[in-house]
N, C-alpha and C. Protein backbone atom coordinates (compact mmCIF):
# COMPACT_ATOMS: atom_id res chain seq x y z
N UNK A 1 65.04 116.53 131.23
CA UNK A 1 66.44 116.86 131.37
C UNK A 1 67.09 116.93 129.98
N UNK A 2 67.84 117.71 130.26
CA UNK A 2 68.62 118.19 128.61
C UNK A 2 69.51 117.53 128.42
N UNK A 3 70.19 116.75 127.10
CA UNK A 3 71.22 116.16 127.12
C UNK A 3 72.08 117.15 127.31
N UNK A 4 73.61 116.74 127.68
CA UNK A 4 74.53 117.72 126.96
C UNK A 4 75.04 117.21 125.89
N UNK A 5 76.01 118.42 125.34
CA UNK A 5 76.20 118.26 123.54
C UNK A 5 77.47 119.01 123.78
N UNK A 6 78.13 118.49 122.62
CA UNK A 6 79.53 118.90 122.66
C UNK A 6 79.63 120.30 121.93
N UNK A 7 80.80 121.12 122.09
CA UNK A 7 80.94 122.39 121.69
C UNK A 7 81.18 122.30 120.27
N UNK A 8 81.46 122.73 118.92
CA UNK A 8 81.87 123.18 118.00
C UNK A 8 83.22 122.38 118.09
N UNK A 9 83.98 122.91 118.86
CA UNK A 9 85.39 122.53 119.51
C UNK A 9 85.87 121.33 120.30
N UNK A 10 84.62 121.06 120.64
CA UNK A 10 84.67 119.52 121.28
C UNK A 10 84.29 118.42 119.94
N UNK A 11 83.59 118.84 119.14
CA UNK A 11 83.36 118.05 118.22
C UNK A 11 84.75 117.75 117.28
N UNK A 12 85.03 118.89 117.38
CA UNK A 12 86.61 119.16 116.18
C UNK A 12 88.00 117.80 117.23
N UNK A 13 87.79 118.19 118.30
CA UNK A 13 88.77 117.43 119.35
C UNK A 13 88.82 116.07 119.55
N UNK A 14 87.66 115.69 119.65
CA UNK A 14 86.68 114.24 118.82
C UNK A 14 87.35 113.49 118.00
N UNK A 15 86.84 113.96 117.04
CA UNK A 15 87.17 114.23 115.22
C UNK A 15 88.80 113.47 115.42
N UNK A 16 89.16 115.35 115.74
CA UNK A 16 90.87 114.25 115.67
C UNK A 16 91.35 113.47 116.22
N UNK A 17 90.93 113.02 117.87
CA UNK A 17 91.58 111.86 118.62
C UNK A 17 91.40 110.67 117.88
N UNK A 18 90.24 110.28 117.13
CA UNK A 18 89.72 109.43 116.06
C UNK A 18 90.58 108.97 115.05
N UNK A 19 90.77 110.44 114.77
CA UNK A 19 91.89 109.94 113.57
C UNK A 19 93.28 109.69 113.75
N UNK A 20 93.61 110.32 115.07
CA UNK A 20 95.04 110.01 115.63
C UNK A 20 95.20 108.81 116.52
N UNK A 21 94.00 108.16 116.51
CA UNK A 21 93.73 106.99 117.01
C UNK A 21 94.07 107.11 118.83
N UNK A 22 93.63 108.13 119.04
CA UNK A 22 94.52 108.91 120.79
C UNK A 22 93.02 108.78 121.68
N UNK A 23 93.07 108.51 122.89
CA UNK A 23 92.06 108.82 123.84
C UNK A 23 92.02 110.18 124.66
N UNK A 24 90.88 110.10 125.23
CA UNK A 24 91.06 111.48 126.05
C UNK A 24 91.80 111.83 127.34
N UNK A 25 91.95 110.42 127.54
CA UNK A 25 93.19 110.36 128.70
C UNK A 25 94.38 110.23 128.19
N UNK A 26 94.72 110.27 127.39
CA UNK A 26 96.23 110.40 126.53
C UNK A 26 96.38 112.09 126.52
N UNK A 27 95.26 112.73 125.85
CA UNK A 27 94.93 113.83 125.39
C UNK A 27 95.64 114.95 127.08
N UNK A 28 94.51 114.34 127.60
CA UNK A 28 94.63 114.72 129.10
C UNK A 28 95.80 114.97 129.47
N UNK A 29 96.52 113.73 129.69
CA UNK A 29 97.69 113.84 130.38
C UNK A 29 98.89 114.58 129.53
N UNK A 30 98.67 114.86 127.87
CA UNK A 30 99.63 115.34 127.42
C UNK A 30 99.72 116.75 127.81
N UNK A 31 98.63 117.94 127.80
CA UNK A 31 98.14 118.86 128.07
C UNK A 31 98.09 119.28 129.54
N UNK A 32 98.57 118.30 130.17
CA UNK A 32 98.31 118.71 131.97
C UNK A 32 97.07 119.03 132.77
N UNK A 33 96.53 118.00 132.40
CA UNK A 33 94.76 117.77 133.06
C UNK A 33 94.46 116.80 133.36
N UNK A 34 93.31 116.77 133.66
CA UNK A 34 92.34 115.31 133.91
C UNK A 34 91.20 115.44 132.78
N UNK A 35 91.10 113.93 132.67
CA UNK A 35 90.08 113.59 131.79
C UNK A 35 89.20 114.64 131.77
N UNK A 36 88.63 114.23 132.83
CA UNK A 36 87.24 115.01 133.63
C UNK A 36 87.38 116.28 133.53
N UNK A 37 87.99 117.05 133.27
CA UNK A 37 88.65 118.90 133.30
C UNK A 37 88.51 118.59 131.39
N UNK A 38 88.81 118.18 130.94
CA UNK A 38 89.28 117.80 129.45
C UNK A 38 87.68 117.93 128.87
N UNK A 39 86.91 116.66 129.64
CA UNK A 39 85.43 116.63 128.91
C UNK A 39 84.68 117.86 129.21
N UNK A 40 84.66 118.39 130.44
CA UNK A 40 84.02 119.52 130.87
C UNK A 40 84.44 120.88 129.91
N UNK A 41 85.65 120.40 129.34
CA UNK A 41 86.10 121.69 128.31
C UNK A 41 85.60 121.55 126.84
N UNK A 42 85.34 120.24 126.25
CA UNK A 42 84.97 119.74 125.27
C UNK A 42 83.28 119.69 125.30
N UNK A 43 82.60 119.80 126.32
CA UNK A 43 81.07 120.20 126.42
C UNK A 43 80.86 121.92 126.67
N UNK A 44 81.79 122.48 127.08
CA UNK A 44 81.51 124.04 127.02
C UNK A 44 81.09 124.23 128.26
N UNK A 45 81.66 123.47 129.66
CA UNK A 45 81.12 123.43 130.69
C UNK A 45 82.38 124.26 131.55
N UNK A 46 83.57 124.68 130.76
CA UNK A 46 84.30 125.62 131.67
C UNK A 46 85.28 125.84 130.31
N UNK A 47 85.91 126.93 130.50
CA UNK A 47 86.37 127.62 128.66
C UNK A 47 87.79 127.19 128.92
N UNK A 48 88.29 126.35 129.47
CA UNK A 48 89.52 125.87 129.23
C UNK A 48 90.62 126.40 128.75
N UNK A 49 90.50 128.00 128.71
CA UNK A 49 91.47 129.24 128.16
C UNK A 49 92.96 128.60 128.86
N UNK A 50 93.37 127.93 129.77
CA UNK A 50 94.97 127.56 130.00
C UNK A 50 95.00 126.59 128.97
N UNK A 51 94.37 125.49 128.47
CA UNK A 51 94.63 124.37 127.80
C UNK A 51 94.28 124.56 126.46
N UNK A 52 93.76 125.54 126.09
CA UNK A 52 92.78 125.53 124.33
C UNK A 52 94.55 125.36 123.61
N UNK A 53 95.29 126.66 123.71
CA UNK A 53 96.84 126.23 123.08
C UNK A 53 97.01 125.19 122.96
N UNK A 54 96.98 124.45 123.79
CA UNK A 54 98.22 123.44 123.61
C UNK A 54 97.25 122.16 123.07
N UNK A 55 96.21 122.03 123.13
CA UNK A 55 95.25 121.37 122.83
C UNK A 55 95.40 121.04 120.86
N UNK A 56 94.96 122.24 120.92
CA UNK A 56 95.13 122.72 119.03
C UNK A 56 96.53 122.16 118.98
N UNK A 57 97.40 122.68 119.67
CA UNK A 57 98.60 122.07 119.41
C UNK A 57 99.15 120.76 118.88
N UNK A 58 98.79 120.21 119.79
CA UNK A 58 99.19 118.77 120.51
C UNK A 58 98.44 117.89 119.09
N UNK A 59 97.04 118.23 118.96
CA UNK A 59 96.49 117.98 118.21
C UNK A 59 97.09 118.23 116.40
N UNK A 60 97.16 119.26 116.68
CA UNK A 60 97.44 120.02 115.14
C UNK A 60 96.53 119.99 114.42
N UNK A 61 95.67 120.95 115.36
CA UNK A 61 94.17 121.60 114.59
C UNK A 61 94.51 122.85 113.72
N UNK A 62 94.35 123.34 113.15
CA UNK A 62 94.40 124.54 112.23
C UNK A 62 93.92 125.44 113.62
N UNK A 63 94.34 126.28 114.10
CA UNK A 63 94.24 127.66 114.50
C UNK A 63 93.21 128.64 114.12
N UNK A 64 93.16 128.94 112.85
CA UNK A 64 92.19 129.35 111.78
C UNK A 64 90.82 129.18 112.57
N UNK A 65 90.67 127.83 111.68
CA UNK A 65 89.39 126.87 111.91
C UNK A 65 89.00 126.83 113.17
N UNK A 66 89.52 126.47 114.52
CA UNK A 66 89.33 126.62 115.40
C UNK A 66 88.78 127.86 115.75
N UNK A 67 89.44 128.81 115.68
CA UNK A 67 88.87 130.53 116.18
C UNK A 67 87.26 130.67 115.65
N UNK A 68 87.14 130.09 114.49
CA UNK A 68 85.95 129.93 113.96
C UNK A 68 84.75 129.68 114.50
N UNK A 69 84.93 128.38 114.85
CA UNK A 69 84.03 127.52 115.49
C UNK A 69 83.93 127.59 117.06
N UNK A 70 84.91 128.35 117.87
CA UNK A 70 84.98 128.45 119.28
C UNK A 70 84.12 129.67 119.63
């Protein structure tokens, strides 16, 4: 069985909750989701195209960088 592995974008999302000292249920609920919808978007297991905005947002990922790596 294969692990799963986080996206490019899940790694970046990671990254910053870390440094914003934020969980993914913080994350979640700021963005209008569930955890579980949140991780499945952060493994590349559904493209989360309603939430990627506000995500970068919320976050204050570079835009740029993101397009990059997604």
């Amino acid at each position: 069985m294969q692990k799963r592995q986080l996206t490019h974008f899940g790694m970046a999302v990671k990254k910053r909750l870390v440094d914003l000292g934020m969980t993914q249920v913080q994350l979640a609920e700021m963005v209008g989701t569930s955890k579980n919808y949140l991780n499945l978007i952060m493994y590349g297991e559904r493209s989360g195209k309603k939430y990627i905005r506000s995500i970068v947002k919320m976050l204050k990922l570079d835009p740029k960088e993101i397009k990059e790596i997604a």
